[in-house]
N, C-alpha and C. Protein backbone atom coordinates (compact mmCIF):
# COMPACT_ATOMS: atom_id res chain seq x y z
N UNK A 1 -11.93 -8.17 -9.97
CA UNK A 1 -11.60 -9.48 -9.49
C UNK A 1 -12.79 -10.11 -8.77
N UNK A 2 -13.52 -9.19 -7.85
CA UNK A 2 -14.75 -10.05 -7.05
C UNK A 2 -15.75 -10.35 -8.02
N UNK A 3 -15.94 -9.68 -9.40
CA UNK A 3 -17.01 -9.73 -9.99
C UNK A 3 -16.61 -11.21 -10.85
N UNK A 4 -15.28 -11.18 -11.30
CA UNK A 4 -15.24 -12.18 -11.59
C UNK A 4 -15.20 -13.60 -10.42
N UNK A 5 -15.00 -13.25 -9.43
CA UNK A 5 -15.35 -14.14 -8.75
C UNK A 5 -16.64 -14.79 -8.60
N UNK A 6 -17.84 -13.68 -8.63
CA UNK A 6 -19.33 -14.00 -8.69
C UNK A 6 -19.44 -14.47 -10.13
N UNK A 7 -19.09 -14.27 -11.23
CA UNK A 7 -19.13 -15.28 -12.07
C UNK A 7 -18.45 -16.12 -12.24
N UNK A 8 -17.89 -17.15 -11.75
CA UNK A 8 -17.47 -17.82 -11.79
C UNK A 8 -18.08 -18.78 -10.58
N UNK A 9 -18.73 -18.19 -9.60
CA UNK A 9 -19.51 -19.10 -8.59
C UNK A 9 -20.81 -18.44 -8.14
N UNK A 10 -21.40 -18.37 -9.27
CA UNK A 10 -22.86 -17.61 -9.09
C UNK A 10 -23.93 -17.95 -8.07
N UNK A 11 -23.74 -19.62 -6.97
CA UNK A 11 -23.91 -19.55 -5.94
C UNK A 11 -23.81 -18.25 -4.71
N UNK A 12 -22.82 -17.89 -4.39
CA UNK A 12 -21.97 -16.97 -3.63
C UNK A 12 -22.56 -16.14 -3.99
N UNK A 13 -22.82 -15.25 -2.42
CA UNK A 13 -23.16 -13.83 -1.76
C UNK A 13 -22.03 -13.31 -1.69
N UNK A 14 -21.96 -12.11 -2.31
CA UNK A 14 -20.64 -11.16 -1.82
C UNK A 14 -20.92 -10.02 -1.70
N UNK A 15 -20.00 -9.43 -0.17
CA UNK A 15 -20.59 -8.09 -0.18
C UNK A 15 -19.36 -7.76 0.59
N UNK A 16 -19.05 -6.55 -0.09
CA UNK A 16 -17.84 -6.10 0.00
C UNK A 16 -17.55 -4.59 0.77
N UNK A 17 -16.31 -4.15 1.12
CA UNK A 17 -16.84 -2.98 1.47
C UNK A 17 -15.12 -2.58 1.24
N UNK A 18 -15.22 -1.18 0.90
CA UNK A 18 -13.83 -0.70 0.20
C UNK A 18 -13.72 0.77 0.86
N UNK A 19 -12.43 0.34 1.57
CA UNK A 19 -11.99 1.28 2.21
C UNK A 19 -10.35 0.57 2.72
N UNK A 20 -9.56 1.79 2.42
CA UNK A 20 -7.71 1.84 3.06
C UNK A 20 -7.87 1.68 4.60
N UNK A 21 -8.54 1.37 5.63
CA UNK A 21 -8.46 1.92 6.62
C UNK A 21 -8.43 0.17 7.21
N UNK A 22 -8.01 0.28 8.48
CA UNK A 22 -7.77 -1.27 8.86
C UNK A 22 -8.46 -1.85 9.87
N UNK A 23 -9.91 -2.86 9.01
CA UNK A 23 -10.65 -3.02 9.68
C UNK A 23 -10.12 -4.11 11.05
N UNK A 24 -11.35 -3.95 11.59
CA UNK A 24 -11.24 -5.16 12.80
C UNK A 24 -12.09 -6.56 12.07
N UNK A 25 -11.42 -7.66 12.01
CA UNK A 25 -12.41 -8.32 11.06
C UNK A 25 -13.21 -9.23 11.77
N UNK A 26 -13.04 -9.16 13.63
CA UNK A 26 -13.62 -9.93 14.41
C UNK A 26 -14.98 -9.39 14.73
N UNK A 27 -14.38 -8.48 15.58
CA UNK A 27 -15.55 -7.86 15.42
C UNK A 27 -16.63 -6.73 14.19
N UNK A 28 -15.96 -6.59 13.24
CA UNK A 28 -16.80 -5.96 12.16
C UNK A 28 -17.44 -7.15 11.13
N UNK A 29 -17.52 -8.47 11.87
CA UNK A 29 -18.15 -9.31 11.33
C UNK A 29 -17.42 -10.01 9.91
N UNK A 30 -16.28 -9.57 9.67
CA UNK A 30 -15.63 -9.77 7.81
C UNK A 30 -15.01 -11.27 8.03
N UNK A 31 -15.36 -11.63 6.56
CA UNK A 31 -14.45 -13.33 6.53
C UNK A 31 -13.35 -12.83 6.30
N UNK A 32 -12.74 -12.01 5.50
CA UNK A 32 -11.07 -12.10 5.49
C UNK A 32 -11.14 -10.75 5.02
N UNK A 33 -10.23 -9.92 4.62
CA UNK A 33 -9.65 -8.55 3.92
C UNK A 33 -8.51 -8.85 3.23
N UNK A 34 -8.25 -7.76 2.49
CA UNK A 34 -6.57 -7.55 1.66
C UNK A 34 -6.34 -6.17 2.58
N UNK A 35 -4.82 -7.10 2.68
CA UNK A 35 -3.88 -5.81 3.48
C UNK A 35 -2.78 -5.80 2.81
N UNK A 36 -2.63 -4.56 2.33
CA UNK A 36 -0.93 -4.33 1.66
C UNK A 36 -0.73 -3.57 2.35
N UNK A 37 1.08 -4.45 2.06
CA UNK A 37 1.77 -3.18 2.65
C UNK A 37 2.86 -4.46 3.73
N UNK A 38 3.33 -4.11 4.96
CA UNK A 38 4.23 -4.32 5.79
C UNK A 38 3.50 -5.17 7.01
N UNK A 39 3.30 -6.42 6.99
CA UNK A 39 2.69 -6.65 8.16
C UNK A 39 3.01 -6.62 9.58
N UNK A 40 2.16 -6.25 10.71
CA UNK A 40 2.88 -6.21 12.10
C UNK A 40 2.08 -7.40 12.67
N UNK A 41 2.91 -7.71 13.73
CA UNK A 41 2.57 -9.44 14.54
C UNK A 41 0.73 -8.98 14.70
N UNK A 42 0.11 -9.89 14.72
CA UNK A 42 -1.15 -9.90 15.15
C UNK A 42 -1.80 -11.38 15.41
N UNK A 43 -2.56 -11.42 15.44
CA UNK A 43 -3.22 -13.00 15.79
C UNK A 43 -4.07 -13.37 15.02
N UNK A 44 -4.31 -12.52 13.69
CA UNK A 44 -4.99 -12.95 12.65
C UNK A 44 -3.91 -14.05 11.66
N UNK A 45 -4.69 -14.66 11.03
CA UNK A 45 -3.74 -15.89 9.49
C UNK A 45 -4.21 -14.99 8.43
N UNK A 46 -2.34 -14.76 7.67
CA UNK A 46 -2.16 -13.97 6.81
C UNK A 46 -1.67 -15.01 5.76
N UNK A 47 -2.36 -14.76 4.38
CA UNK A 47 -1.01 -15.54 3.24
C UNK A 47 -1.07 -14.39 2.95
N UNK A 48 -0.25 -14.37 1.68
CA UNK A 48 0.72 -13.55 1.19
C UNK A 48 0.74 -14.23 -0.43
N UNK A 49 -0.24 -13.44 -1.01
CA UNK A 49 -0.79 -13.80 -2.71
C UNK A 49 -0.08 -12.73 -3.65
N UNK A 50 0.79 -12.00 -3.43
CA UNK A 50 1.88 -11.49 -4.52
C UNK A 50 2.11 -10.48 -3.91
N UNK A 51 3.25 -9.94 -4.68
CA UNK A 51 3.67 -8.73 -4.28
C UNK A 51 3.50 -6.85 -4.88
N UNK A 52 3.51 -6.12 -4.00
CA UNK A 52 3.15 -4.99 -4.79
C UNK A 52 4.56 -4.03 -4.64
N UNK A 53 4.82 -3.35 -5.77
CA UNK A 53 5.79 -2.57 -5.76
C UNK A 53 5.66 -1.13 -5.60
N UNK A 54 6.55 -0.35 -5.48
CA UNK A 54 6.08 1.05 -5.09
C UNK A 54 7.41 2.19 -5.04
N UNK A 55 7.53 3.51 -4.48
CA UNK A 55 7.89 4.52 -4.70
C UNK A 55 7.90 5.48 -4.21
N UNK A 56 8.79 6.45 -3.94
CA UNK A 56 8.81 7.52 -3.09
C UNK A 56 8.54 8.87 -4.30
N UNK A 57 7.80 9.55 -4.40
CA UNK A 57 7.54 10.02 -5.50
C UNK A 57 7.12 11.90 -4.71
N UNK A 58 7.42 12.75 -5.42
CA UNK A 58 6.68 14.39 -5.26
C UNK A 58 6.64 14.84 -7.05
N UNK A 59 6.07 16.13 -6.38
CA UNK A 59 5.61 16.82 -7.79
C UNK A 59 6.65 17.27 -7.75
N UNK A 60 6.71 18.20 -9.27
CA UNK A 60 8.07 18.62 -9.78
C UNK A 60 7.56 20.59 -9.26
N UNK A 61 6.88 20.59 -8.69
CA UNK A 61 6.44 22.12 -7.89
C UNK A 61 7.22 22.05 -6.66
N UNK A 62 6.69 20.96 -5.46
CA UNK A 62 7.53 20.49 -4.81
C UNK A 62 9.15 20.00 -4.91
N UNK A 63 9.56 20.14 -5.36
CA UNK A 63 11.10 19.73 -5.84
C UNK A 63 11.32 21.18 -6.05
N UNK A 64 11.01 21.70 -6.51
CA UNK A 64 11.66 23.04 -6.94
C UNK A 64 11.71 24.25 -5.96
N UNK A 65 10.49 24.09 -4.80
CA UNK A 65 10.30 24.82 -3.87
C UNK A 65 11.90 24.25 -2.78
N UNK A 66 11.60 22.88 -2.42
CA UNK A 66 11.83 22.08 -1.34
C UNK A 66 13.28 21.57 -1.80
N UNK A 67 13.48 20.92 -2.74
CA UNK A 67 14.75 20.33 -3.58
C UNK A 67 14.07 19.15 -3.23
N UNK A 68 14.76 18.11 -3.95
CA UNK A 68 15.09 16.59 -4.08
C UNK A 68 15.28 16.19 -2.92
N UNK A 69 14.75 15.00 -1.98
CA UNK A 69 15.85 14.12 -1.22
C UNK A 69 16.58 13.47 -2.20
N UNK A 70 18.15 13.09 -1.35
CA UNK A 70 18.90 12.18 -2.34
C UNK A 70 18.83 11.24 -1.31
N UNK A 71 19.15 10.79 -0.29
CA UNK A 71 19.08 9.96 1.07
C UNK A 71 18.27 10.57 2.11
N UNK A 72 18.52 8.86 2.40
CA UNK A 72 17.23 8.60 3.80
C UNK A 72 17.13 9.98 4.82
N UNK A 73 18.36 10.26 5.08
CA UNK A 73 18.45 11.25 6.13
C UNK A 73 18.09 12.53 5.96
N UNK A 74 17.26 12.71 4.78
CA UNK A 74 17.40 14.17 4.21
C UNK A 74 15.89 14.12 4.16
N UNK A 75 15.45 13.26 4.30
CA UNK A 75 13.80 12.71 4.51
C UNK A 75 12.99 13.77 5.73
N UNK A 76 13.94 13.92 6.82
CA UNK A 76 13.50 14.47 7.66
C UNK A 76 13.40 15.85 7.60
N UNK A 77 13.93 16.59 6.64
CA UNK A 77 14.00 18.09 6.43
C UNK A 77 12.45 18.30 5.30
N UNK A 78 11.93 17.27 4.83
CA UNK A 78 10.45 17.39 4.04
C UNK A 78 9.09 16.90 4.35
N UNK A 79 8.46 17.31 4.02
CA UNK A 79 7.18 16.84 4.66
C UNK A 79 6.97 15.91 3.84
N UNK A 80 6.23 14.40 4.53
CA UNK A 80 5.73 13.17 4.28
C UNK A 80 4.30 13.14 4.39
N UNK A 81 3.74 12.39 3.30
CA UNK A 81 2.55 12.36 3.30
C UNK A 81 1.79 10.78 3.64
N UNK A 82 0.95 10.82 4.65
CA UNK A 82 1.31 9.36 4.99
C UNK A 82 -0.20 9.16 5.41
N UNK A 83 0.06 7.42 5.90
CA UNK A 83 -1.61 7.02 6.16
C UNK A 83 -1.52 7.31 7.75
N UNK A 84 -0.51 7.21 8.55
CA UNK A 84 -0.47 7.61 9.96
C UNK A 84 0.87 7.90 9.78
N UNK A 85 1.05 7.15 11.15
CA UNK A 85 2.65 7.13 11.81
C UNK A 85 3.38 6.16 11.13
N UNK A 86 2.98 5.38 10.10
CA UNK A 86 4.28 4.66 9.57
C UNK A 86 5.57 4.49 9.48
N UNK A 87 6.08 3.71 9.50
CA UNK A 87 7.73 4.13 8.96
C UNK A 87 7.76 3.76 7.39
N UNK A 88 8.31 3.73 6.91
CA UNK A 88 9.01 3.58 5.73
C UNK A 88 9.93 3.04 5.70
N UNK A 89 10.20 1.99 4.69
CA UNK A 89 10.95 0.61 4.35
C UNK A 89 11.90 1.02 2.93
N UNK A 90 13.50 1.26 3.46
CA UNK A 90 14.12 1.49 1.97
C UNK A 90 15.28 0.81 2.03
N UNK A 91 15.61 0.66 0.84
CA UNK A 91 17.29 -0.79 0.32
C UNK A 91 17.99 0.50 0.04
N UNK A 92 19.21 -0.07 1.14
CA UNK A 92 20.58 0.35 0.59
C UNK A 92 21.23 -0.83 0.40
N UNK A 93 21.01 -1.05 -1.19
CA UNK A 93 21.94 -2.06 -1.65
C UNK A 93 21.03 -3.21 -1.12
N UNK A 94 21.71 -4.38 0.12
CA UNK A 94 20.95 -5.43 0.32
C UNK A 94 20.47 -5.13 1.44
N UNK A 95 20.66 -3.93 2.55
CA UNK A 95 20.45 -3.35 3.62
C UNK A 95 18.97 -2.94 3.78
N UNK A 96 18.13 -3.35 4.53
CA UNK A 96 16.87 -2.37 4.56
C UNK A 96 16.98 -1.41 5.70
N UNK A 97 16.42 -0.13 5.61
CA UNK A 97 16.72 1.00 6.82
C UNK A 97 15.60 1.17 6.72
N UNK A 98 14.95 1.54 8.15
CA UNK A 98 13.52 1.95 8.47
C UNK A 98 13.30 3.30 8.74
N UNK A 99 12.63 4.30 8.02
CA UNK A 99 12.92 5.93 8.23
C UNK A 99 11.23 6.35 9.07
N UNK A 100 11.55 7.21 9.93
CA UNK A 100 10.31 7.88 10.84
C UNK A 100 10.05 8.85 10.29
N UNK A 101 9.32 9.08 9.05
CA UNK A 101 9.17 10.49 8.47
C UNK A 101 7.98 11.02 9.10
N UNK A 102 7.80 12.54 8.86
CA UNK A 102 7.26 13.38 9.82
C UNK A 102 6.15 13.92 8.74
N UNK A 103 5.10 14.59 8.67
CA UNK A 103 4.12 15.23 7.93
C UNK A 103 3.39 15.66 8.42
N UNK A 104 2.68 17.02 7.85
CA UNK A 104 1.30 17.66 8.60
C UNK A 104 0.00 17.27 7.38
N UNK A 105 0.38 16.40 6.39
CA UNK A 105 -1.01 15.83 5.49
C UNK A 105 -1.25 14.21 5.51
N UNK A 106 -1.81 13.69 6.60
CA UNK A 106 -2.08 12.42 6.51
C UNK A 106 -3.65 11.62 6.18
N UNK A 107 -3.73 10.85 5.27
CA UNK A 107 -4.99 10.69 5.01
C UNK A 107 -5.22 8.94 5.18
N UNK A 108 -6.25 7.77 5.10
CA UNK A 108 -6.38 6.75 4.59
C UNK A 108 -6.63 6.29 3.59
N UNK A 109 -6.44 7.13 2.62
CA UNK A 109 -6.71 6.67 1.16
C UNK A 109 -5.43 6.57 0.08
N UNK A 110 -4.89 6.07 -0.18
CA UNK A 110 -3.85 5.90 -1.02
C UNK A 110 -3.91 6.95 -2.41
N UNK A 111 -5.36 7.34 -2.78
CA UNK A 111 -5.90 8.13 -3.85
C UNK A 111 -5.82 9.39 -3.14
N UNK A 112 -6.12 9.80 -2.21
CA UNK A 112 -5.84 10.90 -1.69
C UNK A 112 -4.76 11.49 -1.61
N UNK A 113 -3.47 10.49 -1.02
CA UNK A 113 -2.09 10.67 -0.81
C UNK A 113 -1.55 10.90 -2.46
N UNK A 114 -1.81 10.15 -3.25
CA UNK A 114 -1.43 10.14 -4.58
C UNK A 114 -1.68 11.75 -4.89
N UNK A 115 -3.07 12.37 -4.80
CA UNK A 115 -3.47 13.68 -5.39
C UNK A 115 -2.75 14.69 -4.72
N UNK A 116 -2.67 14.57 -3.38
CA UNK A 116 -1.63 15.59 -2.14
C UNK A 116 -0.65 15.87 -2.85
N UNK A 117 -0.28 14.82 -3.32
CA UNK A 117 1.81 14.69 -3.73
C UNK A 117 1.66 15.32 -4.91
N UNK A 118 0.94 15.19 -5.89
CA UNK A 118 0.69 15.63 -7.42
C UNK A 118 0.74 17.33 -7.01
N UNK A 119 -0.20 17.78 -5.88
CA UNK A 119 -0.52 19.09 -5.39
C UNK A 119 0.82 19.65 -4.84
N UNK A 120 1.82 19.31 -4.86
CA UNK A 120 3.21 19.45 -4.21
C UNK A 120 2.89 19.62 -2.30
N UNK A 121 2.21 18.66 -2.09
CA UNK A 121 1.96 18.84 -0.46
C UNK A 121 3.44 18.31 -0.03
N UNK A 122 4.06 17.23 -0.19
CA UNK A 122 5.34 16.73 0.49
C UNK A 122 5.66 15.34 -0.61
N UNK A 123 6.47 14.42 -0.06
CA UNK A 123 6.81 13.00 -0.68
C UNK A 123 5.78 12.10 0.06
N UNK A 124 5.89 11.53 -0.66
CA UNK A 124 4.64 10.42 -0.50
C UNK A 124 5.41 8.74 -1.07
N UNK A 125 5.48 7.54 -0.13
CA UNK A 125 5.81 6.30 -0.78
C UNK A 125 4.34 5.79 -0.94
N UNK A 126 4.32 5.41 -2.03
CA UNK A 126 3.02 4.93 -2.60
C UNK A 126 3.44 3.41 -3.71
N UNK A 127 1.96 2.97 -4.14
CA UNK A 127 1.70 1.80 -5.02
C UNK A 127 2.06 2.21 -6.00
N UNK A 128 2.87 1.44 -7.47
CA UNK A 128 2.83 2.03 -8.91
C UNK A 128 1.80 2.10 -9.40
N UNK A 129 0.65 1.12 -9.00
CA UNK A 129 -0.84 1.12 -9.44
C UNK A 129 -1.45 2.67 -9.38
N UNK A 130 -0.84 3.32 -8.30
CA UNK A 130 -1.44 4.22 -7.69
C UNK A 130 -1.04 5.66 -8.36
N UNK A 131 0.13 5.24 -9.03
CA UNK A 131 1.13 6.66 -9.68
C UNK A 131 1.35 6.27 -10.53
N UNK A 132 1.37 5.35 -11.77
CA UNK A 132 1.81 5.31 -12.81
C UNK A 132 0.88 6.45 -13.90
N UNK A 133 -0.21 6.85 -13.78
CA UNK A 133 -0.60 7.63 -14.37
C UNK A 133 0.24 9.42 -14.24
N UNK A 134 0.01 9.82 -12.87
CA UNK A 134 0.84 10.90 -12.38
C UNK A 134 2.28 10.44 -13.07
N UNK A 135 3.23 9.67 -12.68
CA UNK A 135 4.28 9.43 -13.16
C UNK A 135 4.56 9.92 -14.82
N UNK A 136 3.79 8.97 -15.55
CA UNK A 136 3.75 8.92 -17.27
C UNK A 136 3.37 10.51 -17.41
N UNK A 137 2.38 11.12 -16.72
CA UNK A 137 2.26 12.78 -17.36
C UNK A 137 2.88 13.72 -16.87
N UNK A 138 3.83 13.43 -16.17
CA UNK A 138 5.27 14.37 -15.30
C UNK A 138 4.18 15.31 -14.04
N UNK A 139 3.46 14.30 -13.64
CA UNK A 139 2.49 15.27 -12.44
C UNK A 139 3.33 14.66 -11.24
N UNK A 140 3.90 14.12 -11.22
CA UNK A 140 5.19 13.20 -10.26
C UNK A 140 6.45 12.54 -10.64
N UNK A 141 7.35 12.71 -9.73
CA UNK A 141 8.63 12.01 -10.28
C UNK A 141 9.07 11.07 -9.32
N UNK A 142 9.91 10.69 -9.48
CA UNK A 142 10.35 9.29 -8.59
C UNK A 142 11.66 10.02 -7.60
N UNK A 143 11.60 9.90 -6.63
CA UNK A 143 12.82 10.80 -6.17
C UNK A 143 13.67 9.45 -5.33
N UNK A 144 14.72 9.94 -4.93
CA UNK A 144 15.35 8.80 -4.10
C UNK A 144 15.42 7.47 -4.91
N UNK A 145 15.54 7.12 -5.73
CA UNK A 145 15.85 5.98 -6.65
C UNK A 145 16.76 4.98 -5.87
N UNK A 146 18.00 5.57 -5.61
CA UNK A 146 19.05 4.57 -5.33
C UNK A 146 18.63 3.95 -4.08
N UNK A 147 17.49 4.08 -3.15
CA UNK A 147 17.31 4.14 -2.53
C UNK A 147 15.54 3.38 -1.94
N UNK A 148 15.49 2.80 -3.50
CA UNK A 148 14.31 1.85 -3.43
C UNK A 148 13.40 1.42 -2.21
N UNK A 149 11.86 1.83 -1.94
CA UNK A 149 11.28 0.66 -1.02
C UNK A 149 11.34 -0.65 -1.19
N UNK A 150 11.60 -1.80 -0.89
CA UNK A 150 11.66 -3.21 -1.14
C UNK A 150 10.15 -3.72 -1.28
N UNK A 151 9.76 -4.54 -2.20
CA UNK A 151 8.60 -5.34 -2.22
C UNK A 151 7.65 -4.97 -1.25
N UNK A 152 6.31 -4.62 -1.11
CA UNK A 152 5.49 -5.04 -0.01
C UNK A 152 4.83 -6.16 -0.30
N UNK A 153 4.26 -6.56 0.13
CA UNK A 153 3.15 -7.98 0.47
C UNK A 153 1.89 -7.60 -0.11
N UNK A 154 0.77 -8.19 -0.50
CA UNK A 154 -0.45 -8.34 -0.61
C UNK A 154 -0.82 -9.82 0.13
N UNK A 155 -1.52 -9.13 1.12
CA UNK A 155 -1.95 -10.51 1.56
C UNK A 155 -3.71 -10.76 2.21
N UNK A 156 -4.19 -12.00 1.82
CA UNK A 156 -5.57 -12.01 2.32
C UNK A 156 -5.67 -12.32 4.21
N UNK A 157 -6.19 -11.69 4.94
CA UNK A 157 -6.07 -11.87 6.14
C UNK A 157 -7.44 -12.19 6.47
N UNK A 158 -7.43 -13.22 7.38
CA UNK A 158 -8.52 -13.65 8.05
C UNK A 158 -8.49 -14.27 9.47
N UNK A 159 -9.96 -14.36 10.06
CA UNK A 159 -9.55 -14.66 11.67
C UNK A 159 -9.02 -15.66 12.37
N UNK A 160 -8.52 -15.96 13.10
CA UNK A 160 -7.94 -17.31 13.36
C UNK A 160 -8.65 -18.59 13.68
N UNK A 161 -8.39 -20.02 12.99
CA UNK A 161 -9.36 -20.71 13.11
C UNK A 161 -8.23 -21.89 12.11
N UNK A 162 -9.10 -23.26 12.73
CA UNK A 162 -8.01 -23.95 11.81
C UNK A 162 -8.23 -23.93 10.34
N UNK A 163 -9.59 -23.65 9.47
CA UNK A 163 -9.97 -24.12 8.31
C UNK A 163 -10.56 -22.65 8.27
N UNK A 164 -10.16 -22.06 6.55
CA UNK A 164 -10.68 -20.79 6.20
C UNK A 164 -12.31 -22.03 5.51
N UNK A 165 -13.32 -20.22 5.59
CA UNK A 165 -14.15 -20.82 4.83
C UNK A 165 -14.26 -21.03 3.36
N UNK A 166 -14.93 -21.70 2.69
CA UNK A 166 -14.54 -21.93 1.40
C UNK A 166 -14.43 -20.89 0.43
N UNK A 167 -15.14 -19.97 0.92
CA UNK A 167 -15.84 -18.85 -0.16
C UNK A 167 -14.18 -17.91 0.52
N UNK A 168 -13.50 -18.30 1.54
CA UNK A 168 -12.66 -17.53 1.90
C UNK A 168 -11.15 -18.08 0.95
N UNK A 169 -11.21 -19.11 1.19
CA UNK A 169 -10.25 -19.79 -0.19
C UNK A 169 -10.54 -20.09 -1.67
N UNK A 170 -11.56 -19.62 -1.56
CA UNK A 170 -11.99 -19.62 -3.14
C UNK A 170 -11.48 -18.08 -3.93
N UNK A 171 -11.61 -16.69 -3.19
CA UNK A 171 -11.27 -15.87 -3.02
C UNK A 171 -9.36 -15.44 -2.99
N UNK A 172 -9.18 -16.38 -1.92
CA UNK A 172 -7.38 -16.35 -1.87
C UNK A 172 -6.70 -16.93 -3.22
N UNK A 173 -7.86 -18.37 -3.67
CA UNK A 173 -7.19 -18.72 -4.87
C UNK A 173 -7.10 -17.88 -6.07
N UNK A 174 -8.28 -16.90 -6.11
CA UNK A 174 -8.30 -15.70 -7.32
C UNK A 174 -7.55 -15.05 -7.21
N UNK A 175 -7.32 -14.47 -6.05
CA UNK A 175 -6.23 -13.12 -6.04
C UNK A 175 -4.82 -14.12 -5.88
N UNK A 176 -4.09 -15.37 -6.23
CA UNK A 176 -3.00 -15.52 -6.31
C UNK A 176 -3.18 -15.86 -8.23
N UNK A 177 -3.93 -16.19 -8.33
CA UNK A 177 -3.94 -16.48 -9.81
C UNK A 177 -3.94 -15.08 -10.58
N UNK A 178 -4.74 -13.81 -9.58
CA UNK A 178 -4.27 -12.62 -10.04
C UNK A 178 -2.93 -12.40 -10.40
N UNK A 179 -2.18 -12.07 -9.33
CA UNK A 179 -0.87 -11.80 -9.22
C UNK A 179 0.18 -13.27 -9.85
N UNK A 180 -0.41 -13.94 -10.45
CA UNK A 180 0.42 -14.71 -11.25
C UNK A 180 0.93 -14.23 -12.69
């Protein structure tokens, strides 16, 4: 997407830097970032350019050691594989319930967490981007179904100010035309 962004405005400097981890964008100098996932109050301006879907997923090594969760509450008897302390966001029905799962494998990389779970480390809610490969070759299964995460957000975040810069909305306009 950025590359096509530089072609498409071969003016523009871009320099990017890629990492899961959640920068400070005031002080680490950044015009804006992508944050998926669940936003918490902050004092940065967030849109919100599509949505990403996702999954509570383990290996089928793990399942067989550990069993299946079938519900939320059974979450707490398995190890979670997570980027910190998160909670986790799941639909019962039209209900969302927020679960405190517990883990001893936490990483910032979504690719990492993906390979853990494949390794039967614990359950892991992750991106489909992120597991549809594991998924399709039975290196993961989808567990807890009835029991869906709801939509997360993709959104471009930047610092507060009345007017983004251009190269900052030029950017927001790609990644919604992405997710179109």
């Amino acid at each position: 997407m950025l590359a096509e962004m530089a072609r498409r405005h071969r003016q523009l400097h871009i320099h990017t830097s890629y990492s899961d981890r959640f920068v400070d964008l005031i002080s680490e100098g950044f015009d804006c970032s992508i944050r998926v996932g669940y936003l918490p109050d902050s004092n940065l301006i967030a849109r919100r350019v599509g949505p990403i879907y996702g999954k509570l997923v383990a290996s089928p090594d793990y399942i067989k050691v550990h069993g299946s969760p079938e519900a939320p509450e059974e979450l707490a008897s398995h190890q979670a594989l997570m980027q910190g302390t998160e909670a986790w966001q799941l639909m019962d029905g039209e209900k969302i319930l927020t679960i405190h799962p517990q883990g001893r494998f936490k990483a910032d990389n979504g690719t990492a967490l993906a390979a853990a779970a494949a390794a039967g480390l614990g359950v892991a809610w992750l991106p489909d981007c992120l597991i549809d490969e594991y998924v399709a070759s039975g290196a993961l299964v989808p567990v807890m179904t009835r029991y869906p995460p709801p939509p997360a957000g993709v959104y471009v975040i930047r610092p507060p100010g009345q007017y983004p810069a251009r190269k900052v909305q030029v950017f927001t306009e790609l990644m919604i035309e992405y997710f179109e």
